[in-house]
Protein backbone atom coordinates (compact mmCIF):
# COMPACT_ATOMS: atom_id res chain seq x y z
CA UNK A 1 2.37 -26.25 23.26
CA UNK A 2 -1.31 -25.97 23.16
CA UNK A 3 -3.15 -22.67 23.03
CA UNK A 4 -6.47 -22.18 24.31
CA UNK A 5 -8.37 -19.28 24.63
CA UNK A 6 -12.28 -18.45 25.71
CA UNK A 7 -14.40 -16.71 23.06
CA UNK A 8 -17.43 -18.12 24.29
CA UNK A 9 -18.40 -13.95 25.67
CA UNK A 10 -17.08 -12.82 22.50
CA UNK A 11 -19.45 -11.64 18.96
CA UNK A 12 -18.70 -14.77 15.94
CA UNK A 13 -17.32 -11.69 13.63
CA UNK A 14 -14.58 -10.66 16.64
CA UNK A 15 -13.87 -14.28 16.95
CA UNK A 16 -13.27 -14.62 13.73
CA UNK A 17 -11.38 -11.98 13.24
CA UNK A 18 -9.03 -13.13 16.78
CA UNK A 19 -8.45 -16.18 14.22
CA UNK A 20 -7.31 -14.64 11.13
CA UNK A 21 -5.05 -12.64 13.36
CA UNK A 22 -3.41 -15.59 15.01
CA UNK A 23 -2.98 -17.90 11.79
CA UNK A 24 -1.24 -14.50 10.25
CA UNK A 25 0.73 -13.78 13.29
CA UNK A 26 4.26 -13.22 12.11
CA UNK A 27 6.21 -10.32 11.75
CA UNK A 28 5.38 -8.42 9.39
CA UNK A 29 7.84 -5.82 10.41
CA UNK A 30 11.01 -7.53 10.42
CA UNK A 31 12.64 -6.62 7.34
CA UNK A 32 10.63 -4.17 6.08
CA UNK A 33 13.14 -1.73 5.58
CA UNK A 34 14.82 -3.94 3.85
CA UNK A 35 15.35 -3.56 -0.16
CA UNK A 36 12.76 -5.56 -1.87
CA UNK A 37 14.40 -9.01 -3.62
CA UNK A 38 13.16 -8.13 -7.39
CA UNK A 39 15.32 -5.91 -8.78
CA UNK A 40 12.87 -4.45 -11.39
CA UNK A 41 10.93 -3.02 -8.47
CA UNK A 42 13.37 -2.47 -5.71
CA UNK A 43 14.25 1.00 -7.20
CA UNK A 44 10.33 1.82 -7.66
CA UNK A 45 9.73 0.33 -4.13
CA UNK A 46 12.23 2.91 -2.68
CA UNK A 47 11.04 6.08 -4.47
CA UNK A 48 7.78 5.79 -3.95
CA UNK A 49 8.83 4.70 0.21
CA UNK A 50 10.61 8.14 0.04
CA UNK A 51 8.30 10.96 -1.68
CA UNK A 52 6.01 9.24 0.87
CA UNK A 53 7.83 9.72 3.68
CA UNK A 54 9.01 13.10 2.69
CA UNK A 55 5.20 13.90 2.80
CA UNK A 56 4.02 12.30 6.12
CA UNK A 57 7.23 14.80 7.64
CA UNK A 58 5.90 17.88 6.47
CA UNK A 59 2.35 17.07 7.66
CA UNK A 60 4.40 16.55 11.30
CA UNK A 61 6.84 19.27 11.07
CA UNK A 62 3.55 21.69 9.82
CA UNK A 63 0.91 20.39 12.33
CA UNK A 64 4.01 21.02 15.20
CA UNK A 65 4.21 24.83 13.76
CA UNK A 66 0.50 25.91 14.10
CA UNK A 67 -0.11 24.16 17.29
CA UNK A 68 2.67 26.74 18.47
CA UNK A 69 1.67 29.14 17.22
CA UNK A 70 4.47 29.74 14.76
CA UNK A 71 1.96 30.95 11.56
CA UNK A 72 0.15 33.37 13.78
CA UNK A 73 -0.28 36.35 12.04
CA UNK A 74 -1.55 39.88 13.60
CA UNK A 75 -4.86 41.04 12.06
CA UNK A 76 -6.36 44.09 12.65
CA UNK A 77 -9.70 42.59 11.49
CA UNK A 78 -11.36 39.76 12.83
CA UNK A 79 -11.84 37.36 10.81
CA UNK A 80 -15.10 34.82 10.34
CA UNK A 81 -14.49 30.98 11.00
CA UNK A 82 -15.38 29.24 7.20
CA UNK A 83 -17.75 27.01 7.41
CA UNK A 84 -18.45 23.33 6.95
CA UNK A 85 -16.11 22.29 4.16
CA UNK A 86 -15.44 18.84 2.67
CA UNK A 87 -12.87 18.95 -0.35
CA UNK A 88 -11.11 22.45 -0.59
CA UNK A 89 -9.59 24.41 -3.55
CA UNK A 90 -6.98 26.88 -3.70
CA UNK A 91 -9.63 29.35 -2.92
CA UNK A 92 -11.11 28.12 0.19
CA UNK A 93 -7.51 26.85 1.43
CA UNK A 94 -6.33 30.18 1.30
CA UNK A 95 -9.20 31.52 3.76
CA UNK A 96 -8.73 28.40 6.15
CA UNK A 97 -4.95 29.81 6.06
CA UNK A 98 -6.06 33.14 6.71
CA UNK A 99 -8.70 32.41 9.65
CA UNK A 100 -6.06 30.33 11.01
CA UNK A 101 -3.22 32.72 10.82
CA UNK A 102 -5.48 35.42 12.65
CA UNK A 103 -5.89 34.09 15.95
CA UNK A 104 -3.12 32.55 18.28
CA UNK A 105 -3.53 28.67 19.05
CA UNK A 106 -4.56 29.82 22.52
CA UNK A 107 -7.12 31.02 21.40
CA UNK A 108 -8.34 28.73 19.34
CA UNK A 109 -11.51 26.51 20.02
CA UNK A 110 -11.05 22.92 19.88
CA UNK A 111 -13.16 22.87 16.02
CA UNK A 112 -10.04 25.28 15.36
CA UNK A 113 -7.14 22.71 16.02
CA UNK A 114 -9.62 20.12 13.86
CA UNK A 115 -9.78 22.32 10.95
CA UNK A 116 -5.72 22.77 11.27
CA UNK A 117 -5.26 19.01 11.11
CA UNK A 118 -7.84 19.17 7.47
CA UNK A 119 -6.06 21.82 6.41
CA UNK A 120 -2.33 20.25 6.63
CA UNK A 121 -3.35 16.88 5.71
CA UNK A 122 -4.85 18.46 2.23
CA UNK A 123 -2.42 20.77 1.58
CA UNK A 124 0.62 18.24 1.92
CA UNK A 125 -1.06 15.16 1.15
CA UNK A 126 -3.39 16.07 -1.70
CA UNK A 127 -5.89 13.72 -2.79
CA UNK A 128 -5.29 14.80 -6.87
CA UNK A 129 -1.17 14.25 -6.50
CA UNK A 130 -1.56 10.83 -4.13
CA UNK A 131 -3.76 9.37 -6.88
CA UNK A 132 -0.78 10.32 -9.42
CA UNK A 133 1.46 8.98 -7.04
CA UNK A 134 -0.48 5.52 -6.77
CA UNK A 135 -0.52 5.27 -10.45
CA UNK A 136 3.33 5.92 -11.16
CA UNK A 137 4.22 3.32 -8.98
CA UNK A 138 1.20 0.83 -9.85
CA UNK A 139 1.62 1.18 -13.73
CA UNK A 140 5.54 1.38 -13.43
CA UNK A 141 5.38 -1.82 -11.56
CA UNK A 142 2.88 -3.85 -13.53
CA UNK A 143 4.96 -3.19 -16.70
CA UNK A 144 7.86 -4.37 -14.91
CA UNK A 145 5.97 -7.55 -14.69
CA UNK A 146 5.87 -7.46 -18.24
CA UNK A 147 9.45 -6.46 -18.84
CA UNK A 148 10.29 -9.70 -16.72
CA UNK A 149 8.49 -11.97 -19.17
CA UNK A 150 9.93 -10.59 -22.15
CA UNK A 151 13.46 -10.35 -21.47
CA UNK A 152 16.03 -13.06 -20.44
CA UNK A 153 16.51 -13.30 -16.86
CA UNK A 154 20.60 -12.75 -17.68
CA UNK A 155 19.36 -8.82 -18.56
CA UNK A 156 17.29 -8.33 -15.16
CA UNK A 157 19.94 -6.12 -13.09
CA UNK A 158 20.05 -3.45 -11.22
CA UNK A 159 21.24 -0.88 -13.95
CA UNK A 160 19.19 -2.41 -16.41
CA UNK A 161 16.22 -1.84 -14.33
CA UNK A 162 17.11 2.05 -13.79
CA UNK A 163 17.20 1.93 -17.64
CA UNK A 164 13.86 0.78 -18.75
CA UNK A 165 12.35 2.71 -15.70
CA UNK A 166 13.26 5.44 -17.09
CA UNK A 167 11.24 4.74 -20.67
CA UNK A 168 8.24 3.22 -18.84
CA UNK A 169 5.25 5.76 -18.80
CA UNK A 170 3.49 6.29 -15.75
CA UNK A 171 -0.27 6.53 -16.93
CA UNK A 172 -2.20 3.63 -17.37
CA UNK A 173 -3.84 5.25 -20.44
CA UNK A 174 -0.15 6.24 -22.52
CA UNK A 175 0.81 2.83 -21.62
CA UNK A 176 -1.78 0.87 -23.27
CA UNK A 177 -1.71 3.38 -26.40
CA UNK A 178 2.33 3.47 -26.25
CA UNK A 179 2.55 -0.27 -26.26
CA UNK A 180 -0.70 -1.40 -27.77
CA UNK A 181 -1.19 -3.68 -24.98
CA UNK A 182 -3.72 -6.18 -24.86
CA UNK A 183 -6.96 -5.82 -22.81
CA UNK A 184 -5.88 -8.42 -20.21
CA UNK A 185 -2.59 -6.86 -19.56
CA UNK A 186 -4.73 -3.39 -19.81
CA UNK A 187 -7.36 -4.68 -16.92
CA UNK A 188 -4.32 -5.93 -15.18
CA UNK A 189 -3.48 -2.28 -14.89
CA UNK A 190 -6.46 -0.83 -14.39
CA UNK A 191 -7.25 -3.10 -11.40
CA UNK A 192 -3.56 -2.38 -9.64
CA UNK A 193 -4.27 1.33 -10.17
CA UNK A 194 -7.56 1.45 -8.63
CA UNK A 195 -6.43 -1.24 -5.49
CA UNK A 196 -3.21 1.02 -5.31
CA UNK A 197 -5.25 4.10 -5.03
CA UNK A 198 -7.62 2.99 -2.28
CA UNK A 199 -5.00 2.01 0.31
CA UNK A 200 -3.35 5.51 -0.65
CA UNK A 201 -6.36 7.27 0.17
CA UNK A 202 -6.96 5.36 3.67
CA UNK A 203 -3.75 6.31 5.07
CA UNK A 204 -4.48 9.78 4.22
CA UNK A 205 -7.67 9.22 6.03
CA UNK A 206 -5.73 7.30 8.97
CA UNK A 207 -3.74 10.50 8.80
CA UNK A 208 -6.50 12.42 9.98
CA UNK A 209 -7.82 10.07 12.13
CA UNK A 210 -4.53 10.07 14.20
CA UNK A 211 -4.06 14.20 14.45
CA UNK A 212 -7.10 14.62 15.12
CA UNK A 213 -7.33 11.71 17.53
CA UNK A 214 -3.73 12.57 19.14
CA UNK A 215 -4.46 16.63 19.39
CA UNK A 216 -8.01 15.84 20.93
CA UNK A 217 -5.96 13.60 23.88
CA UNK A 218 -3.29 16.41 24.05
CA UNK A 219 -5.84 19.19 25.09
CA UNK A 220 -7.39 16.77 27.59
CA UNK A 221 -4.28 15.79 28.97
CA UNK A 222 -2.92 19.68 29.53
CA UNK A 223 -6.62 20.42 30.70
CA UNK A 224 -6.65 17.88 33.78
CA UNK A 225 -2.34 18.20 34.36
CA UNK A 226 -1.55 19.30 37.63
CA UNK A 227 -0.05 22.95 37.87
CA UNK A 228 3.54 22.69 37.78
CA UNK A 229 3.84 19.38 36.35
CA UNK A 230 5.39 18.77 33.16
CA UNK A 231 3.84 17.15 30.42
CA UNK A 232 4.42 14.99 27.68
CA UNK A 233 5.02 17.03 24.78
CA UNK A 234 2.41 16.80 21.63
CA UNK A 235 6.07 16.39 19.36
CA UNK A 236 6.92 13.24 21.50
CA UNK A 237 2.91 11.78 21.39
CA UNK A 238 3.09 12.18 17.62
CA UNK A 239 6.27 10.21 17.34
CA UNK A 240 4.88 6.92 17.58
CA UNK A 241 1.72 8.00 15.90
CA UNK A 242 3.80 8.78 12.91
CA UNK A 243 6.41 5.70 12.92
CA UNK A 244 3.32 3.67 12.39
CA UNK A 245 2.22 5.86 9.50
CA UNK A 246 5.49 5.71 8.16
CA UNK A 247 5.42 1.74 7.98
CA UNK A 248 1.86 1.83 6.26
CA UNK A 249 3.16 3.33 3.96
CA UNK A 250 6.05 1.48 3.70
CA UNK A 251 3.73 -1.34 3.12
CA UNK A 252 1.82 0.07 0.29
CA UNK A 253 4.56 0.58 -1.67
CA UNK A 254 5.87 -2.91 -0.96
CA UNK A 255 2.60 -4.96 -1.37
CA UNK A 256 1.44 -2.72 -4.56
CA UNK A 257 4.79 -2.76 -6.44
CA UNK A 258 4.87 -6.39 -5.58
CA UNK A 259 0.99 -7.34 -6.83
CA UNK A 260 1.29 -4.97 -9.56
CA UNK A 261 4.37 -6.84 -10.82
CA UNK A 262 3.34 -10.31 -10.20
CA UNK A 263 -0.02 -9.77 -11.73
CA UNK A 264 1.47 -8.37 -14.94
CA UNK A 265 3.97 -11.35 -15.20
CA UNK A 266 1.59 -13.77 -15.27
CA UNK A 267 -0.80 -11.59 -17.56
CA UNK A 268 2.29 -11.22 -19.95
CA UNK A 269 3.01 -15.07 -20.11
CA UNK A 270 1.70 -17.70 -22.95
CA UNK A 271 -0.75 -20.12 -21.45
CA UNK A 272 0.80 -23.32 -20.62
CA UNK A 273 4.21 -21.44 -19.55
CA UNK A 274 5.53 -22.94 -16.06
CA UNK A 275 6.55 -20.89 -13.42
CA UNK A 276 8.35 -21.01 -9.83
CA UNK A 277 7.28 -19.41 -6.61
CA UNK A 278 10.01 -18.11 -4.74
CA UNK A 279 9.29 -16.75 -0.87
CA UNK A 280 12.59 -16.35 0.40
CA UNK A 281 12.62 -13.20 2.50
CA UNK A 282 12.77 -12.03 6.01
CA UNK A 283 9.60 -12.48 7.95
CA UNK A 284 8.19 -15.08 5.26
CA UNK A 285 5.06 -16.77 7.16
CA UNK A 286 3.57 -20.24 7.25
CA UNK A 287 1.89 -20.18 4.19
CA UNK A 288 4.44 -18.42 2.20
CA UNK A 289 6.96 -20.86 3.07
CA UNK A 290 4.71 -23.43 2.25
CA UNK A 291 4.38 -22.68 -1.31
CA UNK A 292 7.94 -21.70 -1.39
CA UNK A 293 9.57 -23.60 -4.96
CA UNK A 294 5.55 -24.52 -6.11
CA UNK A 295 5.53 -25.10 -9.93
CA UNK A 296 2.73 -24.06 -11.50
CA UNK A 297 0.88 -23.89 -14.71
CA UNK A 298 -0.16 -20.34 -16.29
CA UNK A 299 -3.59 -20.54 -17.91
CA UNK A 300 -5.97 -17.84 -19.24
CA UNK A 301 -8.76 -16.58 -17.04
CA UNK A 302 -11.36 -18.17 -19.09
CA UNK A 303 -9.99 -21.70 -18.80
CA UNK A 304 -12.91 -24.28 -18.21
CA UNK A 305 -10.96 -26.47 -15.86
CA UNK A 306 -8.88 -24.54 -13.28
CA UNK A 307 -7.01 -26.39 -11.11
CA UNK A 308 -6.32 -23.91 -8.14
CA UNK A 309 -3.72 -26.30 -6.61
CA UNK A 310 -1.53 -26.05 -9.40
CA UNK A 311 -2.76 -23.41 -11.79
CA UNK A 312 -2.51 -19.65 -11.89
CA UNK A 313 -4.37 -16.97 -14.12
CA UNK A 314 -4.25 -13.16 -13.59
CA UNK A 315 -6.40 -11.90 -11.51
CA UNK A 316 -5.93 -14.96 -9.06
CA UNK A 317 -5.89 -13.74 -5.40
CA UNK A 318 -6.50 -14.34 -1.85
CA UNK A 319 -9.01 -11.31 -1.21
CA UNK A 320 -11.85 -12.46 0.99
CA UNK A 321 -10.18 -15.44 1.44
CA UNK A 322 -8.93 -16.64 5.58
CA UNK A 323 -5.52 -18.04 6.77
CA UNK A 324 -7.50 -19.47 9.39
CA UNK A 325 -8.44 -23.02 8.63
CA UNK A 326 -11.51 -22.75 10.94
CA UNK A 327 -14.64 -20.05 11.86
CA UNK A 328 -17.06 -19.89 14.09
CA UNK A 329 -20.67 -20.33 13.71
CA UNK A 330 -23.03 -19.41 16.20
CA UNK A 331 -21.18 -21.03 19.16
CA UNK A 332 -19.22 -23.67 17.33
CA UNK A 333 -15.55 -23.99 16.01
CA UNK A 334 -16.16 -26.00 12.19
CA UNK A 335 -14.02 -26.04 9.52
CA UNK A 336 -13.71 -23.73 6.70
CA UNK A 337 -14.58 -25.04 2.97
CA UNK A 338 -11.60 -25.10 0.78
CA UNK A 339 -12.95 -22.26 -1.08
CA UNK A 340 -13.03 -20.08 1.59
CA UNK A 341 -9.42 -20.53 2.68
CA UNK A 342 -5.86 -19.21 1.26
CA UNK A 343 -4.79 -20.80 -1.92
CA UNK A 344 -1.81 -20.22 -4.19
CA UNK A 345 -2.09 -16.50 -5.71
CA UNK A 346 -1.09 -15.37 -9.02
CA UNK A 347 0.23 -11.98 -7.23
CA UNK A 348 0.79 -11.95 -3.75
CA UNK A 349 -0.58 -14.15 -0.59
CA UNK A 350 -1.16 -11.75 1.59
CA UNK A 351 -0.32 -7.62 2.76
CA UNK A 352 4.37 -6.44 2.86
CA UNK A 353 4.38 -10.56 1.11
CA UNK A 354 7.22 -10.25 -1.06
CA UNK A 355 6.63 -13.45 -3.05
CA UNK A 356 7.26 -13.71 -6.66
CA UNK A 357 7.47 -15.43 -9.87
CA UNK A 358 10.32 -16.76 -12.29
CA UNK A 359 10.54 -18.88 -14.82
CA UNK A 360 11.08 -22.81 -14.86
CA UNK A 361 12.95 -22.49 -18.54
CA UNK A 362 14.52 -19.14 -18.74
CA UNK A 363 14.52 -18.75 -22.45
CA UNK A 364 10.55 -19.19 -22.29
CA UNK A 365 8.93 -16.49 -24.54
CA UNK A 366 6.48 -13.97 -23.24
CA UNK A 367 3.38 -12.53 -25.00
CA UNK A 368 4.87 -9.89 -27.46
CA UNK A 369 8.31 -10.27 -29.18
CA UNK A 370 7.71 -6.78 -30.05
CA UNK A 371 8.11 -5.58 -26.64
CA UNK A 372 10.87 -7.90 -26.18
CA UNK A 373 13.07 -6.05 -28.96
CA UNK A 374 12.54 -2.95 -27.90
CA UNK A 375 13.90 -4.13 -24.34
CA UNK A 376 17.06 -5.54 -26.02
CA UNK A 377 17.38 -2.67 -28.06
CA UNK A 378 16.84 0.19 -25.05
CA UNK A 379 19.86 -2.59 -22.88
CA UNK A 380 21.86 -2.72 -25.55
């Protein structure tokens, strides 16, 4: 069945973007719950899903609490508003407590219910502990990646896993000095730390965005209700606000544990080794599917004839790159280059893609027998 649909009144960039959209329109959702099908990062995966989840509740349940007024505190002094604050220490979270605590939410001007939303989203989502967060599960997860190429595939179960989780460190720095790791497999971790660490800090900001956005609507709504007529409830307009948040995260700690542990299989792999895509999953997309059983050829990131159809090297990834085999330019539909489209990653294709790596021969070595005794050793 054809599709068409007018973009003629529509900007290029929103065009373009209506594109990418519709060549990546699959469900991204279905299965996400689901436990993820590596076993050396399923248990990762699911920690990280909870402390995160555990988090986003308390920001609810807390947010709930001072909008009704359960902190209110009597004060027999007034006490001053603080003012303009970006990033707050104990100090100055204390006196937002304090100011906040002092008057009753109905008395409260609308700035006041903005600077409750700041001060629950830092004090339960923390920018110095989500950055710790990011890199236990980024550095955990990359080293997995190496784990996989140093061990037999036999010795990759779920109780082995639990086991060398618990002797992986979670700083990129003790790491590199605990394994004297190499400076590819240390940029490897470097970059999945930083990447992991951005997407943490936007859903804190989306955080925000949302309260803020949610409790703005709220006041407007109870401001123009009709006397006597009940009202949705602010608990029941943050419910779908916060199942969303709830699957963003979700899909951080899929999509990071995942690129963090392709990234450092391939970086831990002899050039020349041959490996297998697998993209068997719930929710898989065109694409995925489509490179579903590829064989390809590891090479070093220096090599001076990459083949992209049939090579990979770490750092290899679709960032930048469209799922849409066509743009538009000024008013016209063309084709994209090959360079600009999707092409077969060394981590994953695309954001919650659950693709992965194995070997062709399963006895092939990875880059440091060292690390590969230690693994037999800590299993055996």
């Amino acid at each position: 069945m054809a599709l068409f649909i007018d973009v003629y009144r529509v900007s290029a960039a929103a065009t373009n973007d209506a594109l990418e959209l519709l060549h990546k329109s699959h469900d991204h959702d279905a299965g996400i719950w689901s436990p993820h099908e590596s076993l050396l990062i399923r248990r990762l995966v699911e920690l990280f899903t909870q402390r995160g989840l555990d988090r986003l509740a308390r920001v609810k349940k807390q947010i709930l609490a001072w909008e009704a007024g359960n902190h209110h505190q009597q004060s027999a002094f007034p006490v001053v508003r603080p003012g303009m604050m970006e990033r707050w220490n104990e100090a100055e979270l204390t006196l937002v407590k304090l100011y906040l605590e002092s008057l009753p939410p109905a008395q409260w001007a609308l700035d006041d219910h903005m600077m409750a939303v700041d001060y629950v989203v830092q004090r339960y989502l923390p920018a110095d502990e989500l950055r710790t967060e990011a890199e236990w599960l980024s550095t955990r997860s990359g080293m997995m990646g190496k784990v996989q190429a140093n061990i037999a595939a036999e010795l990759i179960t779920a109780a082995n896993a639990d086991k060398i989780l618990g002797a992986l460190p979670s700083l990129v720095s003790t790491a590199t000095s605990q394994f004297h790791l190499p400076a590819l497999m240390r940029n490897t971790l470097e970059f999945a730390r930083v990447r992991c660490a951005e997407n943490v800090r936007a859903i804190t900001e989306s955080v925000r965005h949302r309260l803020r956005s949610t409790i703005v609507q709220h006041l407007e709504d109870q401001q123009a209700q009709v006397a006597g007529t009940p009202g949705q409830s602010l608990e029941t307009k943050l419910f779908d606000q916060f199942a969303t948040l709830n699957r963003d995260w979700r899909r951080i700690a899929v999509t990071e544990a995942g690129e963090a542990q392709t990234q450092g299989y391939v970086a831990s792999l002899v050039p020349g080794t041959k490996v297998k895509r697998v993209e068997q999953y719930v929710g898989a997309c065109a694409f995925c599917k489509k490179i579903d059983g590829v064989i390809a050829t590891v090479v070093s990131p220096d090599h001076p004839n990459k083949d992209p159809e049939t090579m990979i090297w770490p750092g290899k990834n679709n960032v930048g790159r469209s799922a849409s085999p066509r743009k538009r330019v000024g008013d016209v539909l063309v084709p994209r280059l090959p360079e600009e489209m999707w092409y077969l990653p060394a981590g994953l294709a695309h954001p919650h893609c659950r693709g992965r790596w194995v070997p062709v021969i399963d006895d092939e070595p990875g880059d440091d027998p060292e690390f590969g005794d230690l693994l037999r050793g800590l299993l055996s």
